[in-house]
N, C-alpha and C. Protein backbone atom coordinates (compact mmCIF):
# COMPACT_ATOMS: atom_id res chain seq x y z
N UNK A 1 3.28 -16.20 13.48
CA UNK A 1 3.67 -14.80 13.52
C UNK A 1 2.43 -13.94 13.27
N UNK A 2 1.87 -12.91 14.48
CA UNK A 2 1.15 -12.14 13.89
C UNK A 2 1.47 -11.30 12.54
N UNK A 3 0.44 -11.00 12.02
CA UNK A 3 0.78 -9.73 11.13
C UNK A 3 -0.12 -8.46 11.50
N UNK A 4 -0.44 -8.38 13.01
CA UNK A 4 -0.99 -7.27 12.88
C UNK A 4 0.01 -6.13 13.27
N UNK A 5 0.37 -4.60 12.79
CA UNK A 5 0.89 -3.78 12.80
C UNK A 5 0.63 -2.78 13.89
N UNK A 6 1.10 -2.15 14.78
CA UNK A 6 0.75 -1.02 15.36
C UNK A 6 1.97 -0.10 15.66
N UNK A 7 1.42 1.46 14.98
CA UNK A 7 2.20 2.32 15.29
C UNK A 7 1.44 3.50 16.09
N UNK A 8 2.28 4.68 16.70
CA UNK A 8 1.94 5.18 17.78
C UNK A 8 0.56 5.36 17.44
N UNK A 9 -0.33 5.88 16.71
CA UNK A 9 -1.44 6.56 16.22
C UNK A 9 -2.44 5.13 15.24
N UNK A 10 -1.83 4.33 14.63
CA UNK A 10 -2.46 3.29 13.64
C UNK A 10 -2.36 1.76 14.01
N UNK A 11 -3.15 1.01 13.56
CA UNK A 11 -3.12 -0.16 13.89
C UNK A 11 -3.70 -0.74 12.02
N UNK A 12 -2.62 -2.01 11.55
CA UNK A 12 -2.74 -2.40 10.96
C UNK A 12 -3.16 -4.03 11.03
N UNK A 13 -4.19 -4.22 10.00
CA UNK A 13 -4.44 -5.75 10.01
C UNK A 13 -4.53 -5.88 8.75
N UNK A 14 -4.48 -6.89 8.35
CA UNK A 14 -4.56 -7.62 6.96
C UNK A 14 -5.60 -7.94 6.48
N UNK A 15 -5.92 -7.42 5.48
CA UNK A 15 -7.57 -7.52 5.02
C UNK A 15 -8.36 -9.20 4.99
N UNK A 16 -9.32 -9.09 5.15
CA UNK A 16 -10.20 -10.23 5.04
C UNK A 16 -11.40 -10.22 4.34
N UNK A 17 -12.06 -11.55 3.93
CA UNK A 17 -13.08 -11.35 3.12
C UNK A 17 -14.14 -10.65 3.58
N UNK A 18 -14.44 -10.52 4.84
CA UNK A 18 -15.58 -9.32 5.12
C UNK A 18 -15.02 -8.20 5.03
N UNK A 19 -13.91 -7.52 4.61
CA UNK A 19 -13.43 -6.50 4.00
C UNK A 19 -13.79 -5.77 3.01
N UNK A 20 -14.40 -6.69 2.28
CA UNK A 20 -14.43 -6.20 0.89
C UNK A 20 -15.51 -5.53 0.08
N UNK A 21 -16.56 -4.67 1.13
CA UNK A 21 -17.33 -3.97 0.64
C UNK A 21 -16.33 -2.46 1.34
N UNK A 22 -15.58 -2.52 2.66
CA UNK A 22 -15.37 -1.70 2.98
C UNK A 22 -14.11 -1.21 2.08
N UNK A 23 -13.28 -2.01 1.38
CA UNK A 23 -12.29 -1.77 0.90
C UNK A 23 -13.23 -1.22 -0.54
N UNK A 24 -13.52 -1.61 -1.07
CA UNK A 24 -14.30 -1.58 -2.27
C UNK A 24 -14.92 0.27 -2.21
N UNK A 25 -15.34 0.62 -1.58
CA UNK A 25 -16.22 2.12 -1.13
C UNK A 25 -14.72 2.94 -1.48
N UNK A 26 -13.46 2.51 -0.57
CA UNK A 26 -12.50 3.25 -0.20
C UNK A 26 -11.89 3.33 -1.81
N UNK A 27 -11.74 2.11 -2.67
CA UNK A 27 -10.96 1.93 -3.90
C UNK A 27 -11.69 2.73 -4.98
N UNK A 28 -13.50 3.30 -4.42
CA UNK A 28 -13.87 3.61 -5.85
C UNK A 28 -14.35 5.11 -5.74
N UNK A 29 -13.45 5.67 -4.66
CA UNK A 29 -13.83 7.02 -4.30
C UNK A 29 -12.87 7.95 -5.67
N UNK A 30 -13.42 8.36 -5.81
CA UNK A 30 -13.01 9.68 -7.04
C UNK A 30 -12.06 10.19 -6.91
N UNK A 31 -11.19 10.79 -5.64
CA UNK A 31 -9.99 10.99 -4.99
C UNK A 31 -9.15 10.04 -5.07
N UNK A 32 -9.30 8.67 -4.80
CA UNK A 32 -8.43 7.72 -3.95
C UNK A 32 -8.25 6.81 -5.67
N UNK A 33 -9.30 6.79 -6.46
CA UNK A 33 -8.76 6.00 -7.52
C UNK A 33 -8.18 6.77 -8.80
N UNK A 34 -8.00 8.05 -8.43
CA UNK A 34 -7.68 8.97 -9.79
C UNK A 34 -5.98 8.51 -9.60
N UNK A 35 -5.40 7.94 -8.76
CA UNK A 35 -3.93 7.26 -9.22
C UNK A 35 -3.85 5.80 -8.24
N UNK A 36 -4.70 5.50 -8.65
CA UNK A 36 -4.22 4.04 -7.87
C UNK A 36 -5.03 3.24 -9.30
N UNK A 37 -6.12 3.23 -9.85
CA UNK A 37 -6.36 2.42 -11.09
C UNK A 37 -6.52 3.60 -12.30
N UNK A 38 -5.43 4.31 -12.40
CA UNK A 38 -5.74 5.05 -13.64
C UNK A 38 -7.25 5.37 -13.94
N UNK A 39 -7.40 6.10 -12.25
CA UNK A 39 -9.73 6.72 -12.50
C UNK A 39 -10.57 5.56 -12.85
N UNK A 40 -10.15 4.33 -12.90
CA UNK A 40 -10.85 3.53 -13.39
C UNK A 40 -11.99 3.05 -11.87
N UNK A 41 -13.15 2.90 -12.21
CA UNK A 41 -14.03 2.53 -11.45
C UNK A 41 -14.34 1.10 -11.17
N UNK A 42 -13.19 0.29 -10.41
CA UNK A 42 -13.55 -1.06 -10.47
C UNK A 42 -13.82 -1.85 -9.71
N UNK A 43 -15.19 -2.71 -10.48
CA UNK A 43 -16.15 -3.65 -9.60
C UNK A 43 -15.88 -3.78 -8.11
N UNK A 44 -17.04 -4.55 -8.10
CA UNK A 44 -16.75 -5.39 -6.50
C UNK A 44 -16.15 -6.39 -6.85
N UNK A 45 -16.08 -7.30 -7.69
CA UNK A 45 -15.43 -8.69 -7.86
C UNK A 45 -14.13 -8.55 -8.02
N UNK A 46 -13.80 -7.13 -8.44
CA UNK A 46 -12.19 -7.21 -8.38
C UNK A 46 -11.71 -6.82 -7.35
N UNK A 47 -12.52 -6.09 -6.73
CA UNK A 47 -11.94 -5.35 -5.20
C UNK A 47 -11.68 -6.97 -4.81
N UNK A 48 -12.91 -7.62 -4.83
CA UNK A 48 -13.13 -9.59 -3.93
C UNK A 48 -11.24 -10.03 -4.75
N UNK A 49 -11.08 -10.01 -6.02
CA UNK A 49 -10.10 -10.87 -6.26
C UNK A 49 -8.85 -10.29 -5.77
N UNK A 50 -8.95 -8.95 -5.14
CA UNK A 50 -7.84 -8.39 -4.71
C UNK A 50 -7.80 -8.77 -3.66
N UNK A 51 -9.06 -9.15 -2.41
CA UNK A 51 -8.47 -8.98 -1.43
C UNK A 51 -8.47 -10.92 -1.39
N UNK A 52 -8.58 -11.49 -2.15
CA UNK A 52 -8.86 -13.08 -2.08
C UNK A 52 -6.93 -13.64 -2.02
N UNK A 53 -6.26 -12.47 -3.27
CA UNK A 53 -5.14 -12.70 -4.02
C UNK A 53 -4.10 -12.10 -2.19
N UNK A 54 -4.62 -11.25 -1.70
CA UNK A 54 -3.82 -10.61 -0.78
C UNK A 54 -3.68 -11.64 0.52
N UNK A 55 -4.99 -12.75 0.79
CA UNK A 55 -5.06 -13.67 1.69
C UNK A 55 -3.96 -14.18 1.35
N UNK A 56 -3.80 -14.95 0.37
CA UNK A 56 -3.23 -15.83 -0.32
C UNK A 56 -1.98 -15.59 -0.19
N UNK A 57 -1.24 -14.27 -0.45
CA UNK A 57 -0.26 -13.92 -0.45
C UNK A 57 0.36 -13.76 0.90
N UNK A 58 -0.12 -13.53 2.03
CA UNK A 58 0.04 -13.32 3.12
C UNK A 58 0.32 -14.71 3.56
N UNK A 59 -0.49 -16.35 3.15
CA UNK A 59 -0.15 -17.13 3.21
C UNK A 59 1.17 -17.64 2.80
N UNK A 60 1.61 -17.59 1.45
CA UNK A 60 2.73 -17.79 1.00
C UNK A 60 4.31 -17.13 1.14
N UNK A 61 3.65 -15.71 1.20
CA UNK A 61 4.69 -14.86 1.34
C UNK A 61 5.22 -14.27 2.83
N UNK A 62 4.13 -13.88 3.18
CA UNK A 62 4.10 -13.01 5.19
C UNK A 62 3.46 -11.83 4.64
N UNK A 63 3.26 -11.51 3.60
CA UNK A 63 2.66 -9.67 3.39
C UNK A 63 1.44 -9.68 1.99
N UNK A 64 1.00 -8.63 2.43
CA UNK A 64 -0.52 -8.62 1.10
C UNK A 64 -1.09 -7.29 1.58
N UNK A 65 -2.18 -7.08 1.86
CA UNK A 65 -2.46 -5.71 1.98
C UNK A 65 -2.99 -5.95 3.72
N UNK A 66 -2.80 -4.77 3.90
CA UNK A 66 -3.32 -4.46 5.66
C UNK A 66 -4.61 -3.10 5.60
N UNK A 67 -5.56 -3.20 6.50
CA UNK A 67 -6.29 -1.76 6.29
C UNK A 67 -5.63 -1.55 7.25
N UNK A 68 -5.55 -0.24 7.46
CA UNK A 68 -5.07 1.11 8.64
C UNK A 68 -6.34 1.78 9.16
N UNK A 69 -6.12 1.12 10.41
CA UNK A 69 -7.31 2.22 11.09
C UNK A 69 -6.33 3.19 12.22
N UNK A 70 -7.34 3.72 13.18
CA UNK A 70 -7.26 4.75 13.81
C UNK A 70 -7.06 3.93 14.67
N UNK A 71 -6.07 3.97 15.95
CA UNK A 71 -5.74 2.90 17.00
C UNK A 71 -7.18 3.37 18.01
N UNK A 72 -7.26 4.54 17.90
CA UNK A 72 -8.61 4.76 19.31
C UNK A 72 -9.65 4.66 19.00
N UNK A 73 -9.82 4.25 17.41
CA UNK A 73 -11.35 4.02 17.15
C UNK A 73 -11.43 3.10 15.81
N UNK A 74 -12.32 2.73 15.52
CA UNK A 74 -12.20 1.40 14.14
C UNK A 74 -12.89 2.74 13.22
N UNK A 75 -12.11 3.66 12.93
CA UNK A 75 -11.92 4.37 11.62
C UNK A 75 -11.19 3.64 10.57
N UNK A 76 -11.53 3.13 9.54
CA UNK A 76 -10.98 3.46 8.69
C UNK A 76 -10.08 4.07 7.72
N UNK A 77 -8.76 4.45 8.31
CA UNK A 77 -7.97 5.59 7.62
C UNK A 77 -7.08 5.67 5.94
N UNK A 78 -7.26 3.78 5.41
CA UNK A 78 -6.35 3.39 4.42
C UNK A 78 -6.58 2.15 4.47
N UNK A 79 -5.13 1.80 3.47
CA UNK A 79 -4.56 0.71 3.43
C UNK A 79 -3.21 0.87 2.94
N UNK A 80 -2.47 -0.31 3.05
CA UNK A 80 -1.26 -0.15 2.54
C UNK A 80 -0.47 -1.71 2.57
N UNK A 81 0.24 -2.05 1.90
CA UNK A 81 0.72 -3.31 1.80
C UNK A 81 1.87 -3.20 0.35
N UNK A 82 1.57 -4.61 0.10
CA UNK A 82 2.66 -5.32 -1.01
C UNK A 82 1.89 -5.75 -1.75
N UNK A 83 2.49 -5.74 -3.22
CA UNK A 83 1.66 -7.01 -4.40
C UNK A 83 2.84 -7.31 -4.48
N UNK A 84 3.00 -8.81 -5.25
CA UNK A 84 4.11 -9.68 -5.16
C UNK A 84 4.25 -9.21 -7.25
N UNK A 85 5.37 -9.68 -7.17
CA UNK A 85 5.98 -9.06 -9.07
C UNK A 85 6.36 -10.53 -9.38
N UNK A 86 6.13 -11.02 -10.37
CA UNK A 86 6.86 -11.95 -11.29
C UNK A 86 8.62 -12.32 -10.80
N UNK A 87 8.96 -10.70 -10.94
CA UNK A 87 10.66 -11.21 -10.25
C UNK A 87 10.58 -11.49 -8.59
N UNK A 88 9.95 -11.59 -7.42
CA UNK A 88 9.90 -11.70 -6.30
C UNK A 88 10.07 -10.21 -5.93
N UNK A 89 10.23 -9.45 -5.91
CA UNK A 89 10.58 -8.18 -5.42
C UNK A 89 8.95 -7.54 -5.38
N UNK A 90 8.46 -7.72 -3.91
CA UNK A 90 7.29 -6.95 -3.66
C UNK A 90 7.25 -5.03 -4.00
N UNK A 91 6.02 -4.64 -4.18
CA UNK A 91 5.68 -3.97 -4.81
C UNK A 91 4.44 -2.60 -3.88
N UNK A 92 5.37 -2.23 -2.77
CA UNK A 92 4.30 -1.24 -1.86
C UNK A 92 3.19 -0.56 -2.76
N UNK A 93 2.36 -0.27 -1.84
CA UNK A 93 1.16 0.33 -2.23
C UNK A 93 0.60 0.82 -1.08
N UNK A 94 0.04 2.19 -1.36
CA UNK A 94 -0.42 2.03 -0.38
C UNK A 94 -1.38 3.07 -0.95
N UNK A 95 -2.75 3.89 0.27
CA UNK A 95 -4.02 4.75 0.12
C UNK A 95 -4.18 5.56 1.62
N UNK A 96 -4.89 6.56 1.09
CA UNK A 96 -4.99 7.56 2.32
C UNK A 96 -6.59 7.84 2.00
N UNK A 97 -7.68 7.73 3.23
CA UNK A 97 -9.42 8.13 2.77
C UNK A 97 -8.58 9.36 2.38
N UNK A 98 -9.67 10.57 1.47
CA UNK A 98 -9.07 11.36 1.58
C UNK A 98 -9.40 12.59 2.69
N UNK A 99 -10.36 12.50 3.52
CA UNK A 99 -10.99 12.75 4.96
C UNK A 99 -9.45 12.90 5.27
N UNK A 100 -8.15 12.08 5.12
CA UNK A 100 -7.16 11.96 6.46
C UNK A 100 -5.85 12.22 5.76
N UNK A 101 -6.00 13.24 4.36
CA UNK A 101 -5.22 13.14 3.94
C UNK A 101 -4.76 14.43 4.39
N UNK A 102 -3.01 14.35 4.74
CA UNK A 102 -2.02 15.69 4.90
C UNK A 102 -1.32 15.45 6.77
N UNK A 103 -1.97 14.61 7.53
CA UNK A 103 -2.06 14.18 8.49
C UNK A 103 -0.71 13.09 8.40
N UNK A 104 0.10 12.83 7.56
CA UNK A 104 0.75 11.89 7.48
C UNK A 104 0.78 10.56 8.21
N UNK A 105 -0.36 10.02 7.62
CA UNK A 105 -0.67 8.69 7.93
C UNK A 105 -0.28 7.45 6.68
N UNK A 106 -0.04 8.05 5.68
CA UNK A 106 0.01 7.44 4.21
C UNK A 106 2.18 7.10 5.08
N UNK A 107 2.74 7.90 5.41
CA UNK A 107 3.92 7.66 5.75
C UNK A 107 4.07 6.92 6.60
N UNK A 108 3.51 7.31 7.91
CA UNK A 108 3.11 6.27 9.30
C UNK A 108 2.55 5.01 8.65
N UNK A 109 1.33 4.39 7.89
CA UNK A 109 1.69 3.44 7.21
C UNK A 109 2.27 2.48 6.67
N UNK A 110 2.85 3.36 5.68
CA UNK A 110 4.00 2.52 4.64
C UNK A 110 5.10 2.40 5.38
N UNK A 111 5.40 3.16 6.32
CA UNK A 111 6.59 2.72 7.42
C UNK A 111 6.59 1.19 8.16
N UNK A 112 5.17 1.41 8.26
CA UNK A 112 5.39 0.03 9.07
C UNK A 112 5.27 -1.03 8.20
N UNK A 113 4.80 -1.06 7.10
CA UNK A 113 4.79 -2.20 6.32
C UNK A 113 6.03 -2.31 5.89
N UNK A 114 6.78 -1.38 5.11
CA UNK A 114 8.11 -1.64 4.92
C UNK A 114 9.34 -2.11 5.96
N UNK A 115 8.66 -1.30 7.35
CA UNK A 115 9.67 -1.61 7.99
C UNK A 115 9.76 -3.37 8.47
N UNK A 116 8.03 -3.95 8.28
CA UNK A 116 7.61 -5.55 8.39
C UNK A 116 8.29 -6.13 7.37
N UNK A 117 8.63 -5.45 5.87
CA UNK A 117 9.00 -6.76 4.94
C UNK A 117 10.57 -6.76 5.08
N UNK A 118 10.92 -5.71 5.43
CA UNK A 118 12.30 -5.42 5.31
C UNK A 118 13.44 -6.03 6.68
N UNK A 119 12.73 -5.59 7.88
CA UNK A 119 13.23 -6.27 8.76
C UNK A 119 12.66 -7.21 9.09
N UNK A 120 11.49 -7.85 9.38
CA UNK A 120 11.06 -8.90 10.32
C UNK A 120 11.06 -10.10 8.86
N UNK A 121 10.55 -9.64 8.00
CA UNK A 121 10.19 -10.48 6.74
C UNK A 121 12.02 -10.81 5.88
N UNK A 122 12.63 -10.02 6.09
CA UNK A 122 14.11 -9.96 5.44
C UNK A 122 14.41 -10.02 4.00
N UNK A 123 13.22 -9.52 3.79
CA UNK A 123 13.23 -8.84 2.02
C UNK A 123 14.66 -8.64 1.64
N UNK A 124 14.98 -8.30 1.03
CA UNK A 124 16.28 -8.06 0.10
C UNK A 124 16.34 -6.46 -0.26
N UNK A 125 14.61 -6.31 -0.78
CA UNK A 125 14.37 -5.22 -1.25
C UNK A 125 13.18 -5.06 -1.67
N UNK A 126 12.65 -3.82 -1.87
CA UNK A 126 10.81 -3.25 -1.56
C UNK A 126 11.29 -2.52 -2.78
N UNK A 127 10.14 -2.13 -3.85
CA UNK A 127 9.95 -1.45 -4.86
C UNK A 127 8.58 -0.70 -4.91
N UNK A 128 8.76 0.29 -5.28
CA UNK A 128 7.26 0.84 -5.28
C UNK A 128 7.18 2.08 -6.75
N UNK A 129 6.01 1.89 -7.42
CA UNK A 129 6.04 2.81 -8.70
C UNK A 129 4.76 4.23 -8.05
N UNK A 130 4.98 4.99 -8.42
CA UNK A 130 3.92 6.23 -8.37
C UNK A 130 3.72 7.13 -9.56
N UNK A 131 2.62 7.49 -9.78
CA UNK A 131 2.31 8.31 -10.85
C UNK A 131 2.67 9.42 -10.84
N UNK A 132 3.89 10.01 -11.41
CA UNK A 132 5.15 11.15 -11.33
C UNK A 132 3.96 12.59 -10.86
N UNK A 133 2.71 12.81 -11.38
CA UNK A 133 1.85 14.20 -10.99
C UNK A 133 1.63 13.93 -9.19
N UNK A 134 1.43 12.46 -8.83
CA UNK A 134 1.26 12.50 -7.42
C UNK A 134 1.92 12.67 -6.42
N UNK A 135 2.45 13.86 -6.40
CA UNK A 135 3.42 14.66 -5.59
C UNK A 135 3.53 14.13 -4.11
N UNK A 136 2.32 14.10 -3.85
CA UNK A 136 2.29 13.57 -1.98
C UNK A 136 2.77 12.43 -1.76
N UNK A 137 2.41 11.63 -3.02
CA UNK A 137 3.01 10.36 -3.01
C UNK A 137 4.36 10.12 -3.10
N UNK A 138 5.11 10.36 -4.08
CA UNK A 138 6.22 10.75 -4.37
C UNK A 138 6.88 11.21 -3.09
N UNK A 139 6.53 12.25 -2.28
CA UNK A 139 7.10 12.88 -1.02
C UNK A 139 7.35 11.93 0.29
N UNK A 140 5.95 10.98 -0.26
CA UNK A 140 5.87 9.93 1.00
C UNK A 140 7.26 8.57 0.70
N UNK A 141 7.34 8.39 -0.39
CA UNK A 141 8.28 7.42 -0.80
C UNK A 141 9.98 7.94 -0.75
N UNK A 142 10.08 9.35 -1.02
CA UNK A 142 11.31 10.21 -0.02
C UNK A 142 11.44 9.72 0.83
N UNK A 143 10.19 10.11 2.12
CA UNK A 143 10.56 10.56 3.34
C UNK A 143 10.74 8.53 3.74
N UNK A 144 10.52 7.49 3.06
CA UNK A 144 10.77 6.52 3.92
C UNK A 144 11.77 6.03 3.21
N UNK A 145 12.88 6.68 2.63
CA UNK A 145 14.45 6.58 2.39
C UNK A 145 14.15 6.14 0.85
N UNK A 146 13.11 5.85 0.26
CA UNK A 146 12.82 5.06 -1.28
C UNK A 146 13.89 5.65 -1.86
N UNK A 147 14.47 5.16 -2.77
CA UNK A 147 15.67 5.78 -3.80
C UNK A 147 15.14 5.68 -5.25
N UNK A 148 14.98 6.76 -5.81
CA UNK A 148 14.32 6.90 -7.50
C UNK A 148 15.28 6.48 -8.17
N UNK A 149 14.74 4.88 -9.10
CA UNK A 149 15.45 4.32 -9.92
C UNK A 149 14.93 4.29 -11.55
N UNK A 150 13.98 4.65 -11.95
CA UNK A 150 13.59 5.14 -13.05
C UNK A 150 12.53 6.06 -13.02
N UNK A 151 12.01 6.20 -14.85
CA UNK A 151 11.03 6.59 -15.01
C UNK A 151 10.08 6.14 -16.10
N UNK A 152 9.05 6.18 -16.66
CA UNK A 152 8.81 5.17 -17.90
C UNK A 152 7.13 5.76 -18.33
N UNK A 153 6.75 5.90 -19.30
CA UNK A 153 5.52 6.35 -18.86
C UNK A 153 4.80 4.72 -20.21
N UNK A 154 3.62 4.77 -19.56
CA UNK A 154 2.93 3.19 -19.15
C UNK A 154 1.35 3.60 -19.59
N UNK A 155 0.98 3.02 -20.63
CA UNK A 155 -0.55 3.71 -20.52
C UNK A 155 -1.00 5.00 -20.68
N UNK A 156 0.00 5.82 -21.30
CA UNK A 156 -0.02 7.33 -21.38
C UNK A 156 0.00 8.05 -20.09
N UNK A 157 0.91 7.37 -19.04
CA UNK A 157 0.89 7.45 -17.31
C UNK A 157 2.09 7.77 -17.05
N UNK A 158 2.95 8.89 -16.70
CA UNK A 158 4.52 8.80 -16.42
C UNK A 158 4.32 8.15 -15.19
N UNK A 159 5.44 7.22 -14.70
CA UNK A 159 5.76 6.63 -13.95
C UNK A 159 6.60 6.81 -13.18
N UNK A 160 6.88 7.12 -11.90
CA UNK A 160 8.13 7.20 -11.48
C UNK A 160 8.94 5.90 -10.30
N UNK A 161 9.54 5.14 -10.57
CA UNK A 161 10.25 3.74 -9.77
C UNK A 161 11.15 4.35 -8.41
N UNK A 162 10.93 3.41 -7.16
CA UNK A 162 12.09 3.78 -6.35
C UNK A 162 11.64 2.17 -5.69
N UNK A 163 13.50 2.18 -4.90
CA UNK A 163 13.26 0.97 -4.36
C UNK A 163 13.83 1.14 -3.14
N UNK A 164 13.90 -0.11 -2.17
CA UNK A 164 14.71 0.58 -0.70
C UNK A 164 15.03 -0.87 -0.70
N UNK A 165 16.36 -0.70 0.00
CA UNK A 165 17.18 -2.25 0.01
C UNK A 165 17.05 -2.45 1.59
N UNK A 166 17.34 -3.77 1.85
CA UNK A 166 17.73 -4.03 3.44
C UNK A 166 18.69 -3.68 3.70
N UNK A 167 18.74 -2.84 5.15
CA UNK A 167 19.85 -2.66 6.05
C UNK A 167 20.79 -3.89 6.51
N UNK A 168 21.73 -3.76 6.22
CA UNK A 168 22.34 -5.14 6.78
C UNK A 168 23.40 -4.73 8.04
């Protein structure tokens, strides 16, 4: 089964180890990590164990992270995928450069990954947490039907939970 993604405007692939300086630039931009590692500025070896853990997962599971480029040109626009949870219930994620942010590509995205674990993959159900100030984010997890199931704050971080079940 491929896993590469394409929607009208994006084309998704699944990261690889020559990825990981480009992912790494994108994870430690000042914009893009002020809610994805709590501002934290981290290494290259973890960007490497992220994208080592995402191979892996893609092996075992069908999903891990994908970059998003530009279908008419090898831009760079994101990423977006799954981390796997202790209970099985994957865990969206996703990033917008911020060059491409407002363009709704962070939605075009996560659409297609969700729409991969949910229908083709036959998930049960997708969960995704966002940091309650990241409004765009939050908006983006609306608009792809997410349903807000808590809130919790984590690290001195409010949290906000939504999940989306399979259509049956």
């Amino acid at each position: 089964m491929s896993c590469v993604l394409e929607t009208s405007r994006l084309q998704l692939r699944p990261c690889q180890s020559e990825d990981i300086q480009l992912i790494h630039t994108l994870w430690t931009s000042d914009r893009v990590r002020s809610f994805l590692f709590d501002n934290r500025v981290i290494s290259s070896d973890e960007a490497e164990s992220f994208v080592e853990d995402s191979i892996a997962n893609f092996e075992q599971h069908g999903y891990g992270l994908w970059l998003v480029f530009m279908r008419d040109l090898e831009y760079l626009v994101g990423f977006a995928g799954f981390l796997p949870s202790e209970e099985g219930t994957p865990s969206l994620i996703y990033g917008v450069h911020p060059d491409r942010w407002g363009y709704g590509y962070a939605t075009e995205a996560a659409s297609a990954v969700l729409g991969y674990a949910l229908d083709t993959l036959s998930l049960p159900k997708v969960r995704a947490d966002v940091d309650e100030p990241n409004i765009a984010s939050v908006r983006v997890l609306e608009k792809l039907g997410m349903r807000q199931t808590g809130r919790e704050v984590v690290n001195e971080h409010p949290l906000l939970y939504f999940e989306k079940l399979r259509s049956l």
